[in-house]
Every structure is written in structure tokens, then in C-alpha cells.
Protein backbone atom coordinates (compact mmCIF):
# COMPACT_ATOMS: atom_id res chain seq x y z
CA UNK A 1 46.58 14.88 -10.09
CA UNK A 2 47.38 11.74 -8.12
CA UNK A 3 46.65 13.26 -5.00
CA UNK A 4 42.97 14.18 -6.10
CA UNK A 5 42.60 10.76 -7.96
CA UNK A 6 43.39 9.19 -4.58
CA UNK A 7 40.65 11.67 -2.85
CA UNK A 8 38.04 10.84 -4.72
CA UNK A 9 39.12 6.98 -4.35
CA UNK A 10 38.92 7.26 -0.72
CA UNK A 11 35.90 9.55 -0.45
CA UNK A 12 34.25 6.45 -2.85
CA UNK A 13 34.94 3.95 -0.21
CA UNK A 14 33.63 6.03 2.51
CA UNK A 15 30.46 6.36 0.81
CA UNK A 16 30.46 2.81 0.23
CA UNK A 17 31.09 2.35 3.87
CA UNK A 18 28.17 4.00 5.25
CA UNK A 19 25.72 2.36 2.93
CA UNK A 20 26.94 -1.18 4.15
CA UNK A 21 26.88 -0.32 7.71
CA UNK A 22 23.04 0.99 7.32
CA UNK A 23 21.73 -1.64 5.32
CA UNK A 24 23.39 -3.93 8.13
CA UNK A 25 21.04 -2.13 10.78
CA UNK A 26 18.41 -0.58 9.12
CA UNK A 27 15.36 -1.89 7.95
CA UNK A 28 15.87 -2.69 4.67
CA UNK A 29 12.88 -5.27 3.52
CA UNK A 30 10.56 -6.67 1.29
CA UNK A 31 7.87 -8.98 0.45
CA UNK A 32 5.20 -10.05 -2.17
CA UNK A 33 2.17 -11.91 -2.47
CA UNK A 34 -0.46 -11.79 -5.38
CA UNK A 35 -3.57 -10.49 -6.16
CA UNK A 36 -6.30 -12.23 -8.50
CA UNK A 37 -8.25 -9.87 -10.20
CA UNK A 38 -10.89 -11.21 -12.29
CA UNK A 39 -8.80 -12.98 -14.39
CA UNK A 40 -5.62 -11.17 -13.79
CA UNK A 41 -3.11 -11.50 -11.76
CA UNK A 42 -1.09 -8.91 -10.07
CA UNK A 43 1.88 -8.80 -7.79
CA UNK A 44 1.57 -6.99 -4.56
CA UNK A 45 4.95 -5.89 -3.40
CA UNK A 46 5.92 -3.96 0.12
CA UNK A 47 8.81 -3.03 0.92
CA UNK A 48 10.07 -1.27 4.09
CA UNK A 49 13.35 1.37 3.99
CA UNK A 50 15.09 3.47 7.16
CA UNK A 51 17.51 3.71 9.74
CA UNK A 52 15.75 1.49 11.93
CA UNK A 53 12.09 -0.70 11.68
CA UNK A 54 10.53 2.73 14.22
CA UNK A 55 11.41 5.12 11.40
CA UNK A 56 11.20 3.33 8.03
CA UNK A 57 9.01 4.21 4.98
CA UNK A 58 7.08 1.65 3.46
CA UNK A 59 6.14 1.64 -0.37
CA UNK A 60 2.95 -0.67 -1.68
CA UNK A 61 3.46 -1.40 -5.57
CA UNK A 62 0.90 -3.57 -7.86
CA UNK A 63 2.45 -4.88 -10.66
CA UNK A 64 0.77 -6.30 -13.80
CA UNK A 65 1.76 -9.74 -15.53
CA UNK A 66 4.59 -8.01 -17.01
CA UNK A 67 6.14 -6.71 -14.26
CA UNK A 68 5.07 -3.02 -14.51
CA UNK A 69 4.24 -0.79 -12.03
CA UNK A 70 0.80 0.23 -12.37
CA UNK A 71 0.09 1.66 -8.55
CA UNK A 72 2.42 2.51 -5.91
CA UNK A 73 2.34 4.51 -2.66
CA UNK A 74 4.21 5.49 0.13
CA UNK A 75 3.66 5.55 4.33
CA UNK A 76 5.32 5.88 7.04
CA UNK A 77 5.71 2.73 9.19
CA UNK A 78 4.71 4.82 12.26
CA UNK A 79 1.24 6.21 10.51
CA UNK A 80 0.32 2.60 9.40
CA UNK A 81 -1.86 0.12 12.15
CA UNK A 82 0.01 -3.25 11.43
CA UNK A 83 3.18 -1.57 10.78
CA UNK A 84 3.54 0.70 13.42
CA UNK A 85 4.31 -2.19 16.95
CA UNK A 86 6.60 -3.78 14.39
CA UNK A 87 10.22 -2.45 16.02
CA UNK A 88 12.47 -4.79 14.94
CA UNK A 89 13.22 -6.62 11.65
CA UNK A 90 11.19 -9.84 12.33
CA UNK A 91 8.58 -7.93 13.49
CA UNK A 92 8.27 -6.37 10.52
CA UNK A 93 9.01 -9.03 8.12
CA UNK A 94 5.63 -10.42 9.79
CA UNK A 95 4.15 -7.44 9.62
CA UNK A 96 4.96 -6.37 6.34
CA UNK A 97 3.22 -9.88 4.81
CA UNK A 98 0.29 -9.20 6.56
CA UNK A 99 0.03 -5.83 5.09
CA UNK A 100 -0.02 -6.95 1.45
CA UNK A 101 -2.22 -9.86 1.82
CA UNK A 102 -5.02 -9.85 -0.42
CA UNK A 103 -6.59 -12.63 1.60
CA UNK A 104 -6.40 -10.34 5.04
CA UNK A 105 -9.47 -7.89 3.12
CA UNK A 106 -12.43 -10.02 3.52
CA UNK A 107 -15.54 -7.60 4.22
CA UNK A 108 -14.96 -6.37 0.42
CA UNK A 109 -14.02 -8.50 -2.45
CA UNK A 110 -15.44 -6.35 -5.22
CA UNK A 111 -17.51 -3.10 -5.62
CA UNK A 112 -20.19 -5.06 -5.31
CA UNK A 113 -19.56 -4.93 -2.11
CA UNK A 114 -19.37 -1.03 -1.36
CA UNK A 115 -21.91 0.12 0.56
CA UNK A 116 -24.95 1.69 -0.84
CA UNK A 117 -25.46 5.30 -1.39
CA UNK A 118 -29.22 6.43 -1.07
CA UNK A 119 -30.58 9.30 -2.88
CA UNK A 120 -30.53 12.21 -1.03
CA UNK A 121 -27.59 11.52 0.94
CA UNK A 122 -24.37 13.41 1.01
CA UNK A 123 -22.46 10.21 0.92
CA UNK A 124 -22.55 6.21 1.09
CA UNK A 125 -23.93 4.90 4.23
CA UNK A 126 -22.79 2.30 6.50
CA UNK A 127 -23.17 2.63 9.94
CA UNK A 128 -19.81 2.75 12.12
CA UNK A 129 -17.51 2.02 8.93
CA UNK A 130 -18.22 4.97 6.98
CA UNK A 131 -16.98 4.75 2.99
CA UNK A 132 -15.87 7.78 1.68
CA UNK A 133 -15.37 7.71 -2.04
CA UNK A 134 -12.61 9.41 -3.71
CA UNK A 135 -12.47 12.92 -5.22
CA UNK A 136 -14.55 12.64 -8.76
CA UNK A 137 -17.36 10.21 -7.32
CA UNK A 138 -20.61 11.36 -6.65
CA UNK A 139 -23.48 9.45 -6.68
CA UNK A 140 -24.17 8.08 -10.12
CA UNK A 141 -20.68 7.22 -10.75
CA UNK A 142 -20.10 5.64 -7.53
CA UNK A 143 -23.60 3.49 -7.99
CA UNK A 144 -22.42 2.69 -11.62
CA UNK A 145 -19.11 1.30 -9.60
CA UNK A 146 -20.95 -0.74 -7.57
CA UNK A 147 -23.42 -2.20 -10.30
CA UNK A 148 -19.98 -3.02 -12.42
CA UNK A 149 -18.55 -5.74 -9.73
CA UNK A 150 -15.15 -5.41 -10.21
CA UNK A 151 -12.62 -6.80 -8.18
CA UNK A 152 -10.94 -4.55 -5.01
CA UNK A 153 -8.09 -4.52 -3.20
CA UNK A 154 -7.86 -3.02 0.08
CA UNK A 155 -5.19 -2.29 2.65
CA UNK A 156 -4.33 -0.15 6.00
CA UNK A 157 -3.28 3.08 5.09
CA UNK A 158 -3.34 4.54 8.52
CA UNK A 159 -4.16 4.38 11.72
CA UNK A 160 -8.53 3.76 11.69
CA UNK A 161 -8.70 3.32 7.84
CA UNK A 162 -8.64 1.16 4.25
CA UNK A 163 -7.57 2.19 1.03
CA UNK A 164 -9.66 0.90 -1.63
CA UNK A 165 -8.21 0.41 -5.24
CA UNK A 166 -10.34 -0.83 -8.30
CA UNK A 167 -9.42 -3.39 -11.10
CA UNK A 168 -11.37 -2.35 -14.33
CA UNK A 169 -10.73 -1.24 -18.01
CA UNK A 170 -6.85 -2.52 -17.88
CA UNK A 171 -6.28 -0.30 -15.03
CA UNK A 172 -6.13 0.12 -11.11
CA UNK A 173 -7.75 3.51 -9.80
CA UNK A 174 -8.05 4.46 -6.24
CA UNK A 175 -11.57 4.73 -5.51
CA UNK A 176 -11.99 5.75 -1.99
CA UNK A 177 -11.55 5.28 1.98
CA UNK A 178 -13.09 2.86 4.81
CA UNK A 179 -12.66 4.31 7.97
CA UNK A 180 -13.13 1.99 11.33
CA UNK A 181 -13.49 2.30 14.84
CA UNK A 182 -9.95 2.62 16.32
């Protein structure tokens, strides 16, 4: 009996081991900012998680004003444009800021701001940054978005394009993708 208690004791402390020695060298980080929404306020947390800055994963969570999580997602560093140079830990501490920052979406504030869908047309039109709305949309609901004004937050979720997520009727809802020239 002593021998397996003293097993499982060491085999504990291994365990424990390892996880020191990678949170030493991985790229273990976070970082928040806030979002103002109307007249809400939300916290935008990012957080990066691997065995190195090259091959982390990095999570995007809105909080509400009580500290639930009302949105998250998930990316690879590698996939995302102002993640992926960031190789080393204070690389992406700066990059990891920059990709929660509210302030860093400036062409679209609110869905006001989406670009107009004409009748007739398969989709919303606007020139070289196309805006492809998200799977339930078509063109009355999407024009009804617009006409509503409510607030957006956008950030990189890949390589040439935004994610666009909507602040209305107590709740945050994905509603579609920029792409841009890459």
C-alpha cells in the first residue's frame, strides 16, 4: 500500500513538473479592454495558450457587466493577421491588445454602417470589401439590421477578413463577415 501511495505521490509531482516548465516557455497570455455598447459595457478578453507564441490558440470572450460569458471563440495564432508575425511573448502581448481593441474597428461602428443590399442582388454590395452576412440573413432581415443601428464589434478572424458581432435585445449575435484585400 505504501509503495503505491508513494507512486501516485511521485507521478503527482511529475505532472506538476511539466505544467511549470510549459507555462515557463509557452505562451501563456492574456489581455482585456472594453467595449461600449450603447449603453453597455462589455469586457473584451483574449487570451493566447501553447507550447510556444508560433503554435498557440487564441480565445476572444465578451463578457457582460456581470462577468458572464456571453460570446467566445477560438483561432489559431497562425490563421489570424495580427497574431500570426507575433513569435515571441512580447510580440504577442502587443499583438494580442491590438486584437481586442474596440477602438482599432473604425470603418463600422454600428449596423448602420453595413453596407447596403439592393434589391435584386444576391448579396450586400461594397466594392473590394465584400460583406457577407451570416447564415439566416437575407435581405429583409439584414436591411431591418441596418435600419436598427445597433452597436458592432469587429475583429480579425483570419487572414483577409472581419468578424462582425451585433449588440441588440440583451444579446451579442454574430452577424456576418468583411473580407479585404490581402
Amino acid at each position: 500500500m505504501r509503495f503505491i501511495l508513494a507512486a501516485c505521490a511521485l507521478a503527482l509531482t511529475a505532472a506538476c513538473t511539466f505544467t511549470a516548465q510549459t507555462a515557463e516557455t509557452g505562451c501563456s497570455l492574456s489581455a482585456s479592454n472594453q467595449w461600449q455598447a450603447g449603453g453597455t459595457t462589455f469586457t473584451v478578453e483574449g487570451a493566447t495558450s501553447g507550447p510556444d507564441c508560433e503554435h498557440a490558440v487564441a480565445t476572444l470572450v465578451l463578457r457582460n457587466a456581470d462577468g458572464v460569458a456571453i460570446w467566445a471563440e477560438a483561432h489559431i495564432t497562425e490563421d489570424i493577421m495580427v497574431l500570426k508575425p507575433a513569435h515571441d511573448v512580447a510580440a504577442m502581448r502587443t499583438a494580442l491588445a491590438e486584437w481586442i481593441d474596440p477602438a482599432k474597428n473604425t470603418t463600422m461602428l454600428s449596423t448602420s454602417a453595413l453596407p447596403e443590399w439592393p434589391e435584386n442582388a444576391e448579396m450586400p454590395e461594397s466594392g473590394e470589401f465584400p460583406f457577407y452576412p451570416a447564415e439566416g440573413y437575407d435581405r429583409e432581415t439584414y436591411t431591418a439590421l441596418r435600419a436598427a443601428n445597433l452597436p458592432l464589434f469587429c475583429y480579425v478572424q483570419g487572414m483577409e477578413s472581419l468578424a462582425c458581432l451585433s449588440y441588440g435585445d440583451g444579446g451579442v449575435e454574430k452577424i456576418g463577415v468583411q473580407t479585404f484585400p490581402g
